[in-house]
C-alpha atoms as a PDB file:
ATOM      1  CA  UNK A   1     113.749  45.919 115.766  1.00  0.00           C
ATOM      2  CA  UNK A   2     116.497  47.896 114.183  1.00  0.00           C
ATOM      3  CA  UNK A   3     117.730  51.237 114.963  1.00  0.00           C
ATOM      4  CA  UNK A   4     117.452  53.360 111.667  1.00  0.00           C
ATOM      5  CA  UNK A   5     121.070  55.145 110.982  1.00  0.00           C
ATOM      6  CA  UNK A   6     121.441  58.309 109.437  1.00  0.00           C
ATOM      7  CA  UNK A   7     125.150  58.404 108.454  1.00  0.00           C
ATOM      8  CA  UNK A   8     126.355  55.239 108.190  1.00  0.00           C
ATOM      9  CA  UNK A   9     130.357  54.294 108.619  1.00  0.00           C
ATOM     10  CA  UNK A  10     132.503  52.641 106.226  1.00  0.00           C
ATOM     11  CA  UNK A  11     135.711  50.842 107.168  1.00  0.00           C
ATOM     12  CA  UNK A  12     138.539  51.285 104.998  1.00  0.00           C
ATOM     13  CA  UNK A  13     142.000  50.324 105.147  1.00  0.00           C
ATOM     14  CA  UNK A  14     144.599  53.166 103.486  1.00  0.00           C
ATOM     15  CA  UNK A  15     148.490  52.686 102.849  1.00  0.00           C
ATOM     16  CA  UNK A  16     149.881  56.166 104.112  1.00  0.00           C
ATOM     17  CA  UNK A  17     153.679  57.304 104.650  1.00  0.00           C
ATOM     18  CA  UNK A  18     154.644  57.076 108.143  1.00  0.00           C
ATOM     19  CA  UNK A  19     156.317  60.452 106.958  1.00  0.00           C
ATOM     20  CA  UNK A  20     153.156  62.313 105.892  1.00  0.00           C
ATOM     21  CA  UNK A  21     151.218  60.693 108.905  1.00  0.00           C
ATOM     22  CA  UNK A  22     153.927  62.490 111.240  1.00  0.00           C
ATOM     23  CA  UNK A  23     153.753  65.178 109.397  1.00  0.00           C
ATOM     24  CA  UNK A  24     149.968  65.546 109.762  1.00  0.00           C
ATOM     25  CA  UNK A  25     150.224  64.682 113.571  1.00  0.00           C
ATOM     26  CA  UNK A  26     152.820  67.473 113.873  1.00  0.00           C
ATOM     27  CA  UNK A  27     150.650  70.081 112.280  1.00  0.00           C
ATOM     28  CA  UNK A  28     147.368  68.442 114.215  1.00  0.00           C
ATOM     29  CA  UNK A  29     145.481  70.585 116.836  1.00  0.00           C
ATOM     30  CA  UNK A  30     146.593  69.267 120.085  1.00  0.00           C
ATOM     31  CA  UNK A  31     143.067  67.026 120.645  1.00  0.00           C
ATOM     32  CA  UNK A  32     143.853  65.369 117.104  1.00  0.00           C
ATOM     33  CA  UNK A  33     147.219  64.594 117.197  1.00  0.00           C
ATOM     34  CA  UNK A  34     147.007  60.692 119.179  1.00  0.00           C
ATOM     35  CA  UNK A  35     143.622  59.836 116.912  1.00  0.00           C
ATOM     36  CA  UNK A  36     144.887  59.151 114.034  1.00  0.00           C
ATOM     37  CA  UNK A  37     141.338  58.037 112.634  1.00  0.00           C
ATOM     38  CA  UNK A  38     139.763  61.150 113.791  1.00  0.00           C
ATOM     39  CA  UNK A  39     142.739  63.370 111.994  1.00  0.00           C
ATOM     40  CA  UNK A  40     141.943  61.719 108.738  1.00  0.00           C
ATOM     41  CA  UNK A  41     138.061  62.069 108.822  1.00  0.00           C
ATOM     42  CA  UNK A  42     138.907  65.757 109.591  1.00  0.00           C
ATOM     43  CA  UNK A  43     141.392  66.243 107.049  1.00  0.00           C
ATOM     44  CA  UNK A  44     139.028  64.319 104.808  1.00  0.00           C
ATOM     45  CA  UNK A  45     136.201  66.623 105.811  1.00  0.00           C
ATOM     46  CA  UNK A  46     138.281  69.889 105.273  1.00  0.00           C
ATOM     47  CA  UNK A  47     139.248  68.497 101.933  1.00  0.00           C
ATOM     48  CA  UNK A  48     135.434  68.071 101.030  1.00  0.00           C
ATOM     49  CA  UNK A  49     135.194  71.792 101.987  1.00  0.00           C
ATOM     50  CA  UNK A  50     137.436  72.821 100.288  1.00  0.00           C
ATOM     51  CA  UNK A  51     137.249  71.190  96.931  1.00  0.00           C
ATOM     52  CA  UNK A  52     133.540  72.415  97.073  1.00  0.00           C
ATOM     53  CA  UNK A  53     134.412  75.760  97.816  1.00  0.00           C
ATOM     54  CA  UNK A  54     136.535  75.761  94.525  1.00  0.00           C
ATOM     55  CA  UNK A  55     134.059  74.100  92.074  1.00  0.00           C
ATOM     56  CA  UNK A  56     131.506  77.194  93.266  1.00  0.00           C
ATOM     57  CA  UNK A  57     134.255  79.956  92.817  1.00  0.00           C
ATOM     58  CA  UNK A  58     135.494  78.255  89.446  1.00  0.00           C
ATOM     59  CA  UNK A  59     131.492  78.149  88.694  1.00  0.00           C
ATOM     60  CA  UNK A  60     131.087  81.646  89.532  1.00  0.00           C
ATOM     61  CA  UNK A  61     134.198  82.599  87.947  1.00  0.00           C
ATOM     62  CA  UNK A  62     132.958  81.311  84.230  1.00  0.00           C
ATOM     63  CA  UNK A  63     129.434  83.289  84.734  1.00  0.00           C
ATOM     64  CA  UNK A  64     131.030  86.336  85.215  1.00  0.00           C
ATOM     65  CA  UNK A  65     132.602  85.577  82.217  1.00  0.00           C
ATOM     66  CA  UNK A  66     129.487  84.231  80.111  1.00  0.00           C
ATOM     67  CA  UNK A  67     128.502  87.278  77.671  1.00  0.00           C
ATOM     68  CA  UNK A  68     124.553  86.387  78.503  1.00  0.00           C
ATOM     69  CA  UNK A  69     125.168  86.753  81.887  1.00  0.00           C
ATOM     70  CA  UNK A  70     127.271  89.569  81.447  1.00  0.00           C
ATOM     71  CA  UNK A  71     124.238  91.730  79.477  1.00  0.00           C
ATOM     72  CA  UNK A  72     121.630  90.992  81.942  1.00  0.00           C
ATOM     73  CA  UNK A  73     123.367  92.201  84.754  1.00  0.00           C
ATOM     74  CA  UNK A  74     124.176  95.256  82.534  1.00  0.00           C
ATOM     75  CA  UNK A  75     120.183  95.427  81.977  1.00  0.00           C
ATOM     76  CA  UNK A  76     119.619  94.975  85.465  1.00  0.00           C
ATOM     77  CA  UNK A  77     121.709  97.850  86.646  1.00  0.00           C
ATOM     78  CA  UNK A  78     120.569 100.076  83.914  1.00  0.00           C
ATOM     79  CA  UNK A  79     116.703  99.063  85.532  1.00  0.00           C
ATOM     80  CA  UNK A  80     118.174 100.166  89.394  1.00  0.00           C
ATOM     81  CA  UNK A  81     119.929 103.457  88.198  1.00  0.00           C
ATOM     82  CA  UNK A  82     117.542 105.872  88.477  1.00  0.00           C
ATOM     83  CA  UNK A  83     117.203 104.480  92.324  1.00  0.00           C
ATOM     84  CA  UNK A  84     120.981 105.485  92.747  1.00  0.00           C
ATOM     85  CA  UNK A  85     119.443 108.637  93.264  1.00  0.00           C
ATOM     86  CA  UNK A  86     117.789 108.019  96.293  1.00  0.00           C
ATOM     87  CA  UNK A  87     119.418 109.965  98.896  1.00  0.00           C
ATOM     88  CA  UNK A  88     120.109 106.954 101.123  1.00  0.00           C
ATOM     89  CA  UNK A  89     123.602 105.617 101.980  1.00  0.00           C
ATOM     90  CA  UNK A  90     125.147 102.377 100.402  1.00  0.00           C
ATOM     91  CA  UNK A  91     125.161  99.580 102.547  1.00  0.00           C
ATOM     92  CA  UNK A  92     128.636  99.420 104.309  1.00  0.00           C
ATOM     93  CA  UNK A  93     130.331  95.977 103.649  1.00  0.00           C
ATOM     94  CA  UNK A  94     130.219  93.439 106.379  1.00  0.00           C
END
């Protein structure tokens, strides 16, 4: 019977400068630094972060921008304004 897997592995073979791979082991926490395959699938994991990170701020970035979007948050704060009023504080940040 087989065992089901939920993340598979792929083996790949790269070409990468002995510089940049120096480089990377130089700038490696100290429990990466000797595994090279585990410094790449973190690098590569960071990078997936990261480039995810920036398509949702570029995303958000154009609504702000988009006039729709731009009136109904105007008609949704004109709707809360008489609440403004309340007497209670404004949530601090954070």
């Amino acid at each position: 019977m087989k065992s089901h897997q939920t993340d598979s592995k792929i083996r790949r073979s790269v070409v990468i400068s002995a510089t940049l791979v120096e480089e990377a082991r130089r700038n490696a926490p100290p429990e990466l630094r000797d595994n090279l395959n585990r410094l790449v699938v973190v690098a590569l994991e960071d990078f997936v972060r990261r480039r995810k990170r920036i398509v949702f701020e570029e995303a958000m970035a154009r609504m702000a921008r988009d006039p729709e979007v731009i009136a109904e948050s105007s008609r949704i704060s004109e709707d809360f304004r008489p609440a403004e009023g309340d007497g209670l504080p404004d949530a601090s940040p954070g």
